[in-house]
Protein backbone atom coordinates (compact mmCIF):
# COMPACT_ATOMS: atom_id res chain seq x y z
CA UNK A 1 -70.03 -1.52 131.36
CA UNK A 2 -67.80 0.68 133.77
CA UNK A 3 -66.43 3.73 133.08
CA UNK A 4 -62.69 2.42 134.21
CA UNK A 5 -63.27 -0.33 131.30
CA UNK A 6 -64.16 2.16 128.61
CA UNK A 7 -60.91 4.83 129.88
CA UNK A 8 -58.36 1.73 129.94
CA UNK A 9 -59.90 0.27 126.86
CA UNK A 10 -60.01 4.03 124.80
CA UNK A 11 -55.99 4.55 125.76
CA UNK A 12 -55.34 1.61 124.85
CA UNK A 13 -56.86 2.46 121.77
CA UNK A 14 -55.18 5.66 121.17
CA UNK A 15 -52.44 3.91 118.91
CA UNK A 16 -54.92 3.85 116.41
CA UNK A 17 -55.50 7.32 116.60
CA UNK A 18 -51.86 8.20 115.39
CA UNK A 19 -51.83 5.33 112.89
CA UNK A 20 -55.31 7.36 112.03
CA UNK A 21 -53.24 10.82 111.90
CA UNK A 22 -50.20 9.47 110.42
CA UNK A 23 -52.18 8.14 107.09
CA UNK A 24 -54.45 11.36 107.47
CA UNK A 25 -51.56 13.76 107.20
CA UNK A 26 -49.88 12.17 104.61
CA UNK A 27 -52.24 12.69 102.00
CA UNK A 28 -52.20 16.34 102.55
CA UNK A 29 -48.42 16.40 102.84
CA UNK A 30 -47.94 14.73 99.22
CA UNK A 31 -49.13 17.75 97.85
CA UNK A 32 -46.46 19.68 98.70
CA UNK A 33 -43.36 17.23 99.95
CA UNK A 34 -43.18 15.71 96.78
CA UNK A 35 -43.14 18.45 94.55
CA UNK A 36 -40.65 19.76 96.89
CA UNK A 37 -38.42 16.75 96.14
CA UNK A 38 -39.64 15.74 92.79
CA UNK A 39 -40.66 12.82 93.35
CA UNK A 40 -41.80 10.39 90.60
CA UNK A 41 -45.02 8.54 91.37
CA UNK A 42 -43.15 5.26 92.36
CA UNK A 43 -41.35 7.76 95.07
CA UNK A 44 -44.72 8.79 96.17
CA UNK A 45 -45.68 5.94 96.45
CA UNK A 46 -43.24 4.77 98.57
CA UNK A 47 -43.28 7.69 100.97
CA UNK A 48 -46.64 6.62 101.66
CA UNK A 49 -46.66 3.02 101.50
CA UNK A 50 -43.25 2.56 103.50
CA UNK A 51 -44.65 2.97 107.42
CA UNK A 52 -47.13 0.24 106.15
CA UNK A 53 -44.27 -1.86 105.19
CA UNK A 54 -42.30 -1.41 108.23
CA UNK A 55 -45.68 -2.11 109.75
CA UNK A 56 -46.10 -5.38 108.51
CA UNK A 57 -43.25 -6.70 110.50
CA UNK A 58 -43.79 -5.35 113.57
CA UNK A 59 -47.53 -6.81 113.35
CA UNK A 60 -45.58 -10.43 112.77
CA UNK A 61 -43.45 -9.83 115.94
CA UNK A 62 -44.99 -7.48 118.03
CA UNK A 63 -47.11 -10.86 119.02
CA UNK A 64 -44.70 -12.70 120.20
CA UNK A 65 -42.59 -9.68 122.45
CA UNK A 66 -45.80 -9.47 124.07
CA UNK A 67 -46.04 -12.68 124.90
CA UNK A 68 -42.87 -12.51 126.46
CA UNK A 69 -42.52 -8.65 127.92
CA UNK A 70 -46.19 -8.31 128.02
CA UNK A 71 -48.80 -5.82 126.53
CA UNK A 72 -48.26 -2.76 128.00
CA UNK A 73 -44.54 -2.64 127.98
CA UNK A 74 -44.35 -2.94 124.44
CA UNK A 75 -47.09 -0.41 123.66
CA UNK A 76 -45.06 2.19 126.15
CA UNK A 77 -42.14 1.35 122.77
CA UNK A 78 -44.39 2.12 120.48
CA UNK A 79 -45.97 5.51 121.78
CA UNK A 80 -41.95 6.67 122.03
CA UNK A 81 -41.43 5.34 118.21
CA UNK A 82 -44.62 7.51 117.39
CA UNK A 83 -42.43 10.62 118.96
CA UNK A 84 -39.49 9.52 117.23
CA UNK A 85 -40.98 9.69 114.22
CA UNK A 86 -42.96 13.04 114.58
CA UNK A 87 -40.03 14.72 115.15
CA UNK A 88 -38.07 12.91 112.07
CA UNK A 89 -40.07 13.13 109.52
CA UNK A 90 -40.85 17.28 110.45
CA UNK A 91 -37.25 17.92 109.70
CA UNK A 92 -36.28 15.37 107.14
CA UNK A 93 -34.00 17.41 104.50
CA UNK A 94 -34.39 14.49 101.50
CA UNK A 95 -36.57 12.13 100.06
CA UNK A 96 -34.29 9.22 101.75
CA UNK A 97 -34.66 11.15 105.61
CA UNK A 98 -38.61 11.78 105.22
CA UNK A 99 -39.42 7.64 104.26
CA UNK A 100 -36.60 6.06 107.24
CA UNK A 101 -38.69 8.38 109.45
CA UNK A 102 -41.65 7.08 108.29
CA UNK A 103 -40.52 3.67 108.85
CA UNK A 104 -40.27 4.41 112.24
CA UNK A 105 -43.71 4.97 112.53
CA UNK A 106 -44.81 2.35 110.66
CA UNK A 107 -43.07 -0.14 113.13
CA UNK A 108 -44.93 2.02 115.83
CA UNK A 109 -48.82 1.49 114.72
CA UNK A 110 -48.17 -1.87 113.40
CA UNK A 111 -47.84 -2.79 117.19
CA UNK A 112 -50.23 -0.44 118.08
CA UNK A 113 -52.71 -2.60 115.69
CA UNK A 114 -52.11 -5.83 116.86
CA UNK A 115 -51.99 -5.42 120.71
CA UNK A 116 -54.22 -3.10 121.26
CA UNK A 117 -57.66 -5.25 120.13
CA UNK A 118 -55.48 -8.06 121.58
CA UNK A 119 -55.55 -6.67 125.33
CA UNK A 120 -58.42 -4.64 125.09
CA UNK A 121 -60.31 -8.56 124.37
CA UNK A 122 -58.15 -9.83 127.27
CA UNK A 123 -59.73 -7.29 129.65
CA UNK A 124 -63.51 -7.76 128.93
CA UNK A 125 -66.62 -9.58 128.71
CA UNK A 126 -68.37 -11.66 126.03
CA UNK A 127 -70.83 -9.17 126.24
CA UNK A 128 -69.20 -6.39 125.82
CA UNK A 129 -66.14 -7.20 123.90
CA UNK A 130 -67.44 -5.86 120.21
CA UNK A 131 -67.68 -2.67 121.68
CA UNK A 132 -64.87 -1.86 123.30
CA UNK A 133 -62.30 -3.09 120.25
CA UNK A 134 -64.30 -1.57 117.97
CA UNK A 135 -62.90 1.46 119.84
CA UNK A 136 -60.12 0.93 118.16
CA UNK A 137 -61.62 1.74 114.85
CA UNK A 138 -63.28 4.74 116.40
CA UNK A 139 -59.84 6.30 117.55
CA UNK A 140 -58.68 5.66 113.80
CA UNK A 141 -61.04 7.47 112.36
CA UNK A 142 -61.04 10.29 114.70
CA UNK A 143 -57.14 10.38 114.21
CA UNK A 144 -58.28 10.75 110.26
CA UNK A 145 -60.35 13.97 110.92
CA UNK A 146 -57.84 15.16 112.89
CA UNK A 147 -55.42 15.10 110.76
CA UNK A 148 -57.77 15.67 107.54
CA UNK A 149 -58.87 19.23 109.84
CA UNK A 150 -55.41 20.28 110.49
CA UNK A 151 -54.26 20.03 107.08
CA UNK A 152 -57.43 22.00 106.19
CA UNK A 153 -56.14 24.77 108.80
CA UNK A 154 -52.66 24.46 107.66
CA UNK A 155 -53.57 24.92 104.23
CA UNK A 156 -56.08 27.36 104.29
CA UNK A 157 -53.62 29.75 106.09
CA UNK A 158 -50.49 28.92 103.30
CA UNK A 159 -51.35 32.15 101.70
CA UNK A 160 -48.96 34.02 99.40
CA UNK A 161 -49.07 36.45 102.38
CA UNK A 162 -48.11 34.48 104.62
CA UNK A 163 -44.36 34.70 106.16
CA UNK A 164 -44.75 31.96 108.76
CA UNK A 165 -46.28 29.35 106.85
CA UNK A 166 -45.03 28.83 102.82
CA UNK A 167 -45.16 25.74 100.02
CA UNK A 168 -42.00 25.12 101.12
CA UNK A 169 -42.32 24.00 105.29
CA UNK A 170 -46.17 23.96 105.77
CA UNK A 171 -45.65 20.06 105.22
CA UNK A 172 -42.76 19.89 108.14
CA UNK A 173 -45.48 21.58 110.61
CA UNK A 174 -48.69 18.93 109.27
CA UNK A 175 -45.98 16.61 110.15
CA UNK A 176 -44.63 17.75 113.24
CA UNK A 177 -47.71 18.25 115.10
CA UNK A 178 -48.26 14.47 115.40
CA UNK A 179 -45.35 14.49 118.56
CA UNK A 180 -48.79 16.08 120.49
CA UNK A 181 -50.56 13.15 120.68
CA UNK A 182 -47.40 10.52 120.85
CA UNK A 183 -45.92 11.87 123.82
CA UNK A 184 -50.04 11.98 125.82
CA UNK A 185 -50.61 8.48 124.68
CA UNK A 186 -47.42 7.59 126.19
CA UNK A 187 -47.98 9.37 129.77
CA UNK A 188 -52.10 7.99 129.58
CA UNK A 189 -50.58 4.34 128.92
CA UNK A 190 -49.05 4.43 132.87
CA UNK A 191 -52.17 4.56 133.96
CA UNK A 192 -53.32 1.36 132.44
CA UNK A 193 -53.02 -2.32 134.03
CA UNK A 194 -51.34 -5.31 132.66
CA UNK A 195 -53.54 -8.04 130.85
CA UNK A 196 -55.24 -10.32 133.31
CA UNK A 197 -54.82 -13.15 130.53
CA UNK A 198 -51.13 -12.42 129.86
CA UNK A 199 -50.86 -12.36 133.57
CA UNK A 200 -52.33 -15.82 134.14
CA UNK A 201 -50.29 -17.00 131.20
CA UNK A 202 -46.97 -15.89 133.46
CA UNK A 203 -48.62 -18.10 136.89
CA UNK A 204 -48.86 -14.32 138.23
CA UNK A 205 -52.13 -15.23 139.72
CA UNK A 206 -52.40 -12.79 142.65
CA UNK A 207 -52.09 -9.98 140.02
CA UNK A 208 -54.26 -11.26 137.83
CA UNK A 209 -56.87 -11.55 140.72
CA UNK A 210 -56.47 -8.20 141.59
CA UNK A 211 -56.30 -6.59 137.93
CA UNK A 212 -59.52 -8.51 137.16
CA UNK A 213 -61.84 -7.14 140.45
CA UNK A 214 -60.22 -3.80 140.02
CA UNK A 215 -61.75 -3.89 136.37
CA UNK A 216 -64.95 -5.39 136.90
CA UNK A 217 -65.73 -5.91 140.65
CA UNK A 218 -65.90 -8.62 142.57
CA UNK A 219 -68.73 -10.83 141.14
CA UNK A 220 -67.79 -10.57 137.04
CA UNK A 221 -64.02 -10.66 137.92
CA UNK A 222 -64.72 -13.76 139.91
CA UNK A 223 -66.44 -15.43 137.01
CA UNK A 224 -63.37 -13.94 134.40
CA UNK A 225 -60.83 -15.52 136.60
CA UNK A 226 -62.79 -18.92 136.38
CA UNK A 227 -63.07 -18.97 132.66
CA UNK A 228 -59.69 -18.60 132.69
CA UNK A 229 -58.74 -21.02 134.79
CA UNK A 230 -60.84 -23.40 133.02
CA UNK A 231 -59.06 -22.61 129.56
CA UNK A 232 -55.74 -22.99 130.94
CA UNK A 233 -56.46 -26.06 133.02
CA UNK A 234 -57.50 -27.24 129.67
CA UNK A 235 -54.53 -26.72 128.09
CA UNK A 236 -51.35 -28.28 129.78
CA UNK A 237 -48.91 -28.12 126.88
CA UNK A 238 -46.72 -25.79 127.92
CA UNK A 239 -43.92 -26.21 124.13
CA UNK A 240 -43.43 -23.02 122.84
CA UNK A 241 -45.11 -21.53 120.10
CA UNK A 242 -43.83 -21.46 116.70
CA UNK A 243 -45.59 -20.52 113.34
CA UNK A 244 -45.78 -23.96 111.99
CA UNK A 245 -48.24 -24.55 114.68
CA UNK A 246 -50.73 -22.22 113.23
CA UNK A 247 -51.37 -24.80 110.26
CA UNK A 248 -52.33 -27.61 112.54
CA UNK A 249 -55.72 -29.04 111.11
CA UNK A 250 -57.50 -27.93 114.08
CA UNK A 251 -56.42 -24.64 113.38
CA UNK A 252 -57.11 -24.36 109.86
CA UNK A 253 -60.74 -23.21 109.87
CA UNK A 254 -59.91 -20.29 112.25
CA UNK A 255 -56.62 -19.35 110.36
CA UNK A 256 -58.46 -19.36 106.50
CA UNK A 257 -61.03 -17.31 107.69
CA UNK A 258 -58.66 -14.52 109.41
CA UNK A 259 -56.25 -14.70 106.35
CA UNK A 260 -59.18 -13.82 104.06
CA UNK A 261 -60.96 -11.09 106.42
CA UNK A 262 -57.29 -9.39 106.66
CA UNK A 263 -56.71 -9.70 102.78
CA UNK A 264 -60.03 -8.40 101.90
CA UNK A 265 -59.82 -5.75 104.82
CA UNK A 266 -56.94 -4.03 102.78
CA UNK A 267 -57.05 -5.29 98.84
CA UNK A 268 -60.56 -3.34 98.43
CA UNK A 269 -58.37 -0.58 98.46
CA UNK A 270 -59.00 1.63 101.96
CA UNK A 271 -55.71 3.06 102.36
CA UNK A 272 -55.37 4.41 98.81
CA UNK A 273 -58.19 6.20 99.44
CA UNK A 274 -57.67 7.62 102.94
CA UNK A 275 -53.99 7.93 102.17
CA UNK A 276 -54.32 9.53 98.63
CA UNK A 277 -57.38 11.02 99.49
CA UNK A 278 -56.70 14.72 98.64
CA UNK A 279 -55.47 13.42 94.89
CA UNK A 280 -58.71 11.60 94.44
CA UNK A 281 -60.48 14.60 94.87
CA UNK A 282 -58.42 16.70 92.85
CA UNK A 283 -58.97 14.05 90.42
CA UNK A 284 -63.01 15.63 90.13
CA UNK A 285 -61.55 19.08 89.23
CA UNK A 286 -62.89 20.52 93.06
CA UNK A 287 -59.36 22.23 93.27
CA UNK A 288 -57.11 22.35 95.54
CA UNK A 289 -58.61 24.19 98.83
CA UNK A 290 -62.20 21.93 97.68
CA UNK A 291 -60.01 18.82 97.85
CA UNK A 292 -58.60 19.90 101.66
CA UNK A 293 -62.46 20.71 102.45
CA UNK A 294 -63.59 17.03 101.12
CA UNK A 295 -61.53 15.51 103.09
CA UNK A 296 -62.68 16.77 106.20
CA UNK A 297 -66.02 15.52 105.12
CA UNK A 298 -64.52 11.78 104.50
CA UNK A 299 -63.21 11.42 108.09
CA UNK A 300 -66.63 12.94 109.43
CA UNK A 301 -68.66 10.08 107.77
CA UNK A 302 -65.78 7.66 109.05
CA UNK A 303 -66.92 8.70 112.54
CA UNK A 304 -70.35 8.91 112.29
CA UNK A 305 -70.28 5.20 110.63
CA UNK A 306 -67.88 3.78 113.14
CA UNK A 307 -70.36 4.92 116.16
CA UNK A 308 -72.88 2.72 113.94
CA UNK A 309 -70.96 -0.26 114.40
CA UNK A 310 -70.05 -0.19 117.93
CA UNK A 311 -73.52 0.09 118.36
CA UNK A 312 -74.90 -2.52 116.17
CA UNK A 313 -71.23 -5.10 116.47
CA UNK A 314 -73.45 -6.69 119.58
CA UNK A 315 -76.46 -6.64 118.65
CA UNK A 316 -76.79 -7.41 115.31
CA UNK A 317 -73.15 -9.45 115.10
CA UNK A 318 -70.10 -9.69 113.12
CA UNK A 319 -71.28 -11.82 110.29
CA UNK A 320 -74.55 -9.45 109.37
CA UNK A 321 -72.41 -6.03 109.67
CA UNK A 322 -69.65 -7.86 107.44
CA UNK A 323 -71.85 -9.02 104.56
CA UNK A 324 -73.51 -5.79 104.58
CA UNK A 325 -70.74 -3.82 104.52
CA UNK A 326 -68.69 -5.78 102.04
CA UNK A 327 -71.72 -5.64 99.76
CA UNK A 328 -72.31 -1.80 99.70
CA UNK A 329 -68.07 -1.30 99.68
CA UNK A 330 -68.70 -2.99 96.08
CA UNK A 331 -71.58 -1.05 95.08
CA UNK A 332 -69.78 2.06 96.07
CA UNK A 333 -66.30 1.53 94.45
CA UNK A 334 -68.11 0.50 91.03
CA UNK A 335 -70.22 3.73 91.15
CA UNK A 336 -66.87 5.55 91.25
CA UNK A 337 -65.50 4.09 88.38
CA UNK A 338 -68.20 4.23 86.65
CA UNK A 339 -67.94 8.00 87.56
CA UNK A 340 -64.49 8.56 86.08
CA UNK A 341 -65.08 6.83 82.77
CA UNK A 342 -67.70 9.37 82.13
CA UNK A 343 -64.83 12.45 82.63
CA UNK A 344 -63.65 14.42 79.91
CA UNK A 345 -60.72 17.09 80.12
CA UNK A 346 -60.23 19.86 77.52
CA UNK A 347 -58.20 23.30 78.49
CA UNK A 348 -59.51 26.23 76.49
CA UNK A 349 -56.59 29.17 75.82
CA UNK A 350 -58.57 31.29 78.88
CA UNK A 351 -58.51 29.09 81.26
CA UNK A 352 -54.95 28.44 80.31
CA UNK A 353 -54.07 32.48 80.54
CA UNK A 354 -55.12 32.58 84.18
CA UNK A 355 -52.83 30.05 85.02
CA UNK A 356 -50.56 31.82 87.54
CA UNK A 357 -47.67 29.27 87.01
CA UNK A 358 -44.20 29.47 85.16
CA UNK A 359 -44.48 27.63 81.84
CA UNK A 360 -48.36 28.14 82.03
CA UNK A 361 -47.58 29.11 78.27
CA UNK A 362 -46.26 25.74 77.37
CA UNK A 363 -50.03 24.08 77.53
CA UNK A 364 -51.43 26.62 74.44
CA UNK A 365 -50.59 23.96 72.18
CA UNK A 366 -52.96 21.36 74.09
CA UNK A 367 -55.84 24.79 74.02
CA UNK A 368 -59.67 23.17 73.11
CA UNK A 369 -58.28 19.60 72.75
CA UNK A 370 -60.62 17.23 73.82
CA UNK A 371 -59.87 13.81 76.31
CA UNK A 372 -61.60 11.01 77.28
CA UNK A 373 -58.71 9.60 78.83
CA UNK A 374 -57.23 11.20 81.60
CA UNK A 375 -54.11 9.05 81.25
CA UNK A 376 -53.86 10.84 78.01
CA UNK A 377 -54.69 14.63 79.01
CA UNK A 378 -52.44 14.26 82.09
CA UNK A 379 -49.66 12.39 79.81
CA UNK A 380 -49.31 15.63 78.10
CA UNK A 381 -49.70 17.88 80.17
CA UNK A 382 -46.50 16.70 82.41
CA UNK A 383 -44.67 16.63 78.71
CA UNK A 384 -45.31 20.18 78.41
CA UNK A 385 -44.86 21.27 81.77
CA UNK A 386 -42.50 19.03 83.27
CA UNK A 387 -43.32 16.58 86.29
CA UNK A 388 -42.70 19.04 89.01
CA UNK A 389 -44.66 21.66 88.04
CA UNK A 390 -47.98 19.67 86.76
CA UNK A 391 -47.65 17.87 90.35
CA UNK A 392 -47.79 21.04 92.34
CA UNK A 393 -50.29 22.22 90.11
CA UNK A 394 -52.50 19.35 89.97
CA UNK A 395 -55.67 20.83 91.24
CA UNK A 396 -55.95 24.13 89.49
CA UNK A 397 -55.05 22.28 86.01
CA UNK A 398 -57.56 19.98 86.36
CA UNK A 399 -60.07 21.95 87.98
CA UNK A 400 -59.77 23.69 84.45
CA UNK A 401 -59.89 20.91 82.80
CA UNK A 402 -62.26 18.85 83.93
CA UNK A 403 -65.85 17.69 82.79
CA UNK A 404 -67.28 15.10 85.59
CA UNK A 405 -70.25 14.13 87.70
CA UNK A 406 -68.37 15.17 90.49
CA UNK A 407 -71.36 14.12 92.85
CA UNK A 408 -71.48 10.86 91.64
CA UNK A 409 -68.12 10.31 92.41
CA UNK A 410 -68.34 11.95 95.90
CA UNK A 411 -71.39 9.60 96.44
CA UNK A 412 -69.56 6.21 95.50
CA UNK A 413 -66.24 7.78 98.01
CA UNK A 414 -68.36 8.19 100.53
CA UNK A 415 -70.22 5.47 100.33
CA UNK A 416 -67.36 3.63 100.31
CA UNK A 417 -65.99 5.60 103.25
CA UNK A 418 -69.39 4.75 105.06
CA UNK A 419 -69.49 1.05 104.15
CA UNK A 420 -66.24 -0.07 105.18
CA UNK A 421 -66.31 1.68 108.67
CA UNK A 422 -68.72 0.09 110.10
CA UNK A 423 -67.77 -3.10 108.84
CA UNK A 424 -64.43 -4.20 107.41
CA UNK A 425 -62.95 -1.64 109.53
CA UNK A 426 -63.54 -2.36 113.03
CA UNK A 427 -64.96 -5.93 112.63
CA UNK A 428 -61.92 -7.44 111.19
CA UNK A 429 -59.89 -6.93 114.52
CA UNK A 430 -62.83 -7.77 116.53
CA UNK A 431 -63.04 -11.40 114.76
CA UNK A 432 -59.12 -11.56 114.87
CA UNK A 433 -59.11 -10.88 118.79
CA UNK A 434 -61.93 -13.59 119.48
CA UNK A 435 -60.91 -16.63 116.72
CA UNK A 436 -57.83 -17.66 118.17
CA UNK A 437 -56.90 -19.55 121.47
CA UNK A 438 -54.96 -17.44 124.20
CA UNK A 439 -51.93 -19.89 123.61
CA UNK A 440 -52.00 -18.52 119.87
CA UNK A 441 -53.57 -15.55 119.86
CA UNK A 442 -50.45 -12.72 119.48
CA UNK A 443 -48.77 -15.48 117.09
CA UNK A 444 -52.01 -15.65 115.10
CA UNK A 445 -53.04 -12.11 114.67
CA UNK A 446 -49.50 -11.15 114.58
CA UNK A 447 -49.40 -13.29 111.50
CA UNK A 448 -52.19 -12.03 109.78
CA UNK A 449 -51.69 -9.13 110.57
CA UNK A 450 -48.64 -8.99 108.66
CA UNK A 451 -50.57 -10.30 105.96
CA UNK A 452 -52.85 -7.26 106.28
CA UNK A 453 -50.07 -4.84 106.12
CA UNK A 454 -48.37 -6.43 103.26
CA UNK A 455 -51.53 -5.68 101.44
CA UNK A 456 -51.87 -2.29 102.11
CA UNK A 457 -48.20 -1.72 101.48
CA UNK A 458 -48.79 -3.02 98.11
CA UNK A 459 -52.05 -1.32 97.69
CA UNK A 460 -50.31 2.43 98.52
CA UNK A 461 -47.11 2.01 96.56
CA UNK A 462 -49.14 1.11 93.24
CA UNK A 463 -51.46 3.72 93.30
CA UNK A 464 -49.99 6.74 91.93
CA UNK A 465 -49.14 4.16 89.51
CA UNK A 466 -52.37 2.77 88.74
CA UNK A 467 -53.81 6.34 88.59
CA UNK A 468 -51.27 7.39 85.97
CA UNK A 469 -51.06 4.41 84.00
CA UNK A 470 -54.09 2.54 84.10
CA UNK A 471 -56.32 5.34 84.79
CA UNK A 472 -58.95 6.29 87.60
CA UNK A 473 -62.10 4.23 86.64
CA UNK A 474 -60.08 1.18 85.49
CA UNK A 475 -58.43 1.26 89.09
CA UNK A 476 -61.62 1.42 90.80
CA UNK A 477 -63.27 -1.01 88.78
CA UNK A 478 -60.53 -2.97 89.96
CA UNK A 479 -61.17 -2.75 93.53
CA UNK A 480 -65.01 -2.79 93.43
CA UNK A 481 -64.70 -6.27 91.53
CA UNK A 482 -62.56 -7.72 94.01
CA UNK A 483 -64.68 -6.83 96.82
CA UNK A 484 -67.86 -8.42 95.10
CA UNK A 485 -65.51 -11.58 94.93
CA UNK A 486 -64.87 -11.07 98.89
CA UNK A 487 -68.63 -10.70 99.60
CA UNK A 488 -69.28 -14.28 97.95
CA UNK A 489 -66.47 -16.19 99.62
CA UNK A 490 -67.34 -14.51 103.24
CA UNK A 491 -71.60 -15.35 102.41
CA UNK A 492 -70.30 -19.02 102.09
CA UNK A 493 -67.27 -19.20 105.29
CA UNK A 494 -67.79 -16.06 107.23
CA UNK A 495 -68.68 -17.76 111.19
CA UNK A 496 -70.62 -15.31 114.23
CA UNK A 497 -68.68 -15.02 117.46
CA UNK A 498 -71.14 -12.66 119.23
CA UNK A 499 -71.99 -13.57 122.71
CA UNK A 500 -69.68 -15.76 123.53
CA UNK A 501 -66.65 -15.76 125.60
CA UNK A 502 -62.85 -16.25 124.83
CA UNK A 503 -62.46 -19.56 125.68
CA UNK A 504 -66.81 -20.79 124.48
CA UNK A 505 -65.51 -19.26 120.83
CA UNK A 506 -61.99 -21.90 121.29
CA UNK A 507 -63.89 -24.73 121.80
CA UNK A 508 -66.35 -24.20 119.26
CA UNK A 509 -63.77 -23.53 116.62
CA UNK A 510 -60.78 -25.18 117.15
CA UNK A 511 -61.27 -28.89 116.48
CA UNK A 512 -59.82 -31.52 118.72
CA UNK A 513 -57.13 -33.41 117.26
């Protein structure tokens, strides 16, 4: 494997290290942007969720403008929507500025998502292909402990002492340091070639020649170019593509299988915990600065575990690291709730006197009560408090509070953390990028992909909810059942596409009608 292959396949890739930073940030932001604002946990939620949502509909149409604009002119769009929203969201002045900004970046690495394991497949070899998407996933999670690190920086250095950095703008600067990264993935993308197979889609077959050889030298871009030729030869129907198509019977097996990969990718609940990471921990009573610290931690084991699976993705194969992974994502998730249902919470009248709050007073009449619930203990605490103050207090209350196996729950998080990187992380777009013919490929993934984000929307604007009405082990209960469910159903329909190239995988899979 050449090192041009790995640099054009890595910038490529980069959009997944601000979608990475973007959902790393947040959760550090939260802790101070919404008490800023008050927001209510359906507000939270959406602040959060809403780039996802934006997301999903770029993923359904980003597809389809690559089709027809190709590859890398869309992705140049998305690394100045990246910008756009950097700068946005760093000086939004209201709850209403901060989420349209974060819109804007949600339509930004939902194209990033789609079309970057779509040309990074178009540009290599069967033998190499699981590695260099699952790049991809690698550039996500290093955009996590980027982000996870410089909220730990930004946070450690929010003293009371401080004059440059206070409660009140630390979360404009966690924010506004993601225009860094936009504006170099933007200059790196110029130095990237158009997709070979987009190319040879558009009868540009000089250019295709020459972006192939330039790739992989003259003998393997020879053979490329012939594969290619054989798949479209194959194909003559030149109608146009339109969604209907995708639930053609000799579709369907390819289609089901995707749909279920992307629902399960997103419904075991990933995102809550890498985008509401910082509350989870705060929900063991670590504290505050802990909490920052933890996460750091998270998005280390997210790198370690994604360097795992690009090693293994060829080797071993899609199917094994999926099963695998699904199976210990269930384990994990269940030890977690089992975890919280163990927690008590009772505030004694010293801990409550060292409270350096306003209205620290108001809790004496909760002193030495004991909770199993924390729905309960953190039900009145906000009715003594009010909502504002208990949220930007969170993690010294319940640091006080709290009586928890801590390391259990750090175990199952991590675990979890571990299990899903190097499987339903960087193997879902892997799968997606190989299933589907060329002719439907950006419809296909585009679709499910929209499916995907629609999920994790979901998944992020409940949360806070679920968390303060249902509870912490309930809600992970929740999501370790359903991905015990997933593990069955992909044990029984789950195919292996290692090996094999773009167009051996189409006429395996796609039935002749």
């Amino acid at each position: 494997m050449n090192k041009k292959l790995v640099f054009i396949a890595f910038v490529v890739s980069l959009g997944g290290f601000l979608f990475g930073f973007d959902a790393g940030i947040i959760s550090g932001v939260m802790s101070f942007a919404g008490p800023e604002f008050d927001l209510s946990a359906i507000q939270s939620g959406w602040v959060v969720s809403s780039p996802s949502f934006a997301a999903m509909f770029a993923m359904l149409f980003s597809g389809r403008l690559s089709d027809r604009f190709g590859r890398k002119k869309i992705l140049l769009y998305v690394a100045f929507l990246y910008a756009t929203s950097a700068v946005l969201s760093a000086v939004a002045m209201s709850y209403e500025m901060l989420y349209v900004a974060r819109i804007i970046g949600g339509l930004a690495f939902g194209a990033a998502l789609v079309l970057a394991p779509m040309y990074i497949a178009e540009i290599s070899t069967a033998e190499n292909r699981g590695k260099l998407v699952s790049l991809q996933q690698l550039n996500i999670v290093f955009g996590f402990f980027a982000a996870f690190l410089s909220n730990y920086f930004f946070n450690k250095y929010n003293t009371p002492d401080s004059s440059f950095l206070t409660d009140e703008n630390v979360w404009r600067w966690m924010l506004g340091v993601e225009l860094i990264p936009a504006v170099l993935y933007f200059i790196f993308l110029y130095f990237v070639p158009k997709s070979p197979r987009w190319l040879y889609l558009k009868e540009k077959y000089k250019e295709t020649k020459e972006v192939l050889v330039q790739i992989h030298g003259e003998e393997k871009g020879a053979l490329e170019i012939t594969s290619i030729e054989e798949n479209i030869n194959a194909n003559k129907d030149k109608s146009p593509v339109k969604i209907k198509d995708l639930l053609k019977r000799s579709l369907r097996f390819i289609l089901v299988v995707g749909l279920i990969v992307g629902v399960l990718q997103q419904i075991t609940g990933i995102n809550a915990v890498y985008f509401y990471a910082i509350s989870i921990f705060k929900q063991t009573g670590i504290g505050t600065d802990a909490a920052f610290s933890s996460g750091v931690l998270l998005s280390t084991i997210s790198i370690l575990f994604t360097f795992v699976a690009i090693y293994l993705i060829d080797r071993m194969g899609r199917r094994p690291l999926l099963l695998i992974g699904t199976a210990g994502i269930a384990v994990s998730l269940l030890v977690c709730a089992y975890g919280f249902n163990q927690a008590t919470y009772e505030l004694s009248q010293e801990k409550i006197s060292q409270f350096e709050f306003s209205d620290a007073a108001k809790l004496l009449p909760l002193a030495d009560k004991r909770y199993d619930s924390d729905i309960d203990f953190k039900n009145d605490v906000t009715s003594a408090v009010g909502n504002q103050i208990y949220n930007k207090n969170d993690g010294a209350i319940l640091e006080a509070a709290t009586s928890i196996n801590a390391d259990l729950i750090f175990i199952g998080i991590l675990g979890f953390i571990a299990c899903f990187a190097f499987s339903l992380g960087p193997v879902m777009w892997v799968l997606l990028s190989e299933l589907y013919p060329l002719k439907y490929r950006g419809l296909a993934i585009g679709v499910i992909a929209f499916v995907n984000s629609l999920i994790s929307s979901l998944v992020q604007l409940i949360f806070p909810w679920e968390l303060s009405n249902l509870g912490n082990a309930l809600t992970f209960f929740m999501f370790g059942a359903i991905a015990l469910v997933g593990f069955f159903i992909l044990l029984k329909i789950l195919p292996e596409t290692k090996g094999k190239s773009l167009e051996e995988l189409e006429k395996e899979f796609v039935l002749e009608t």
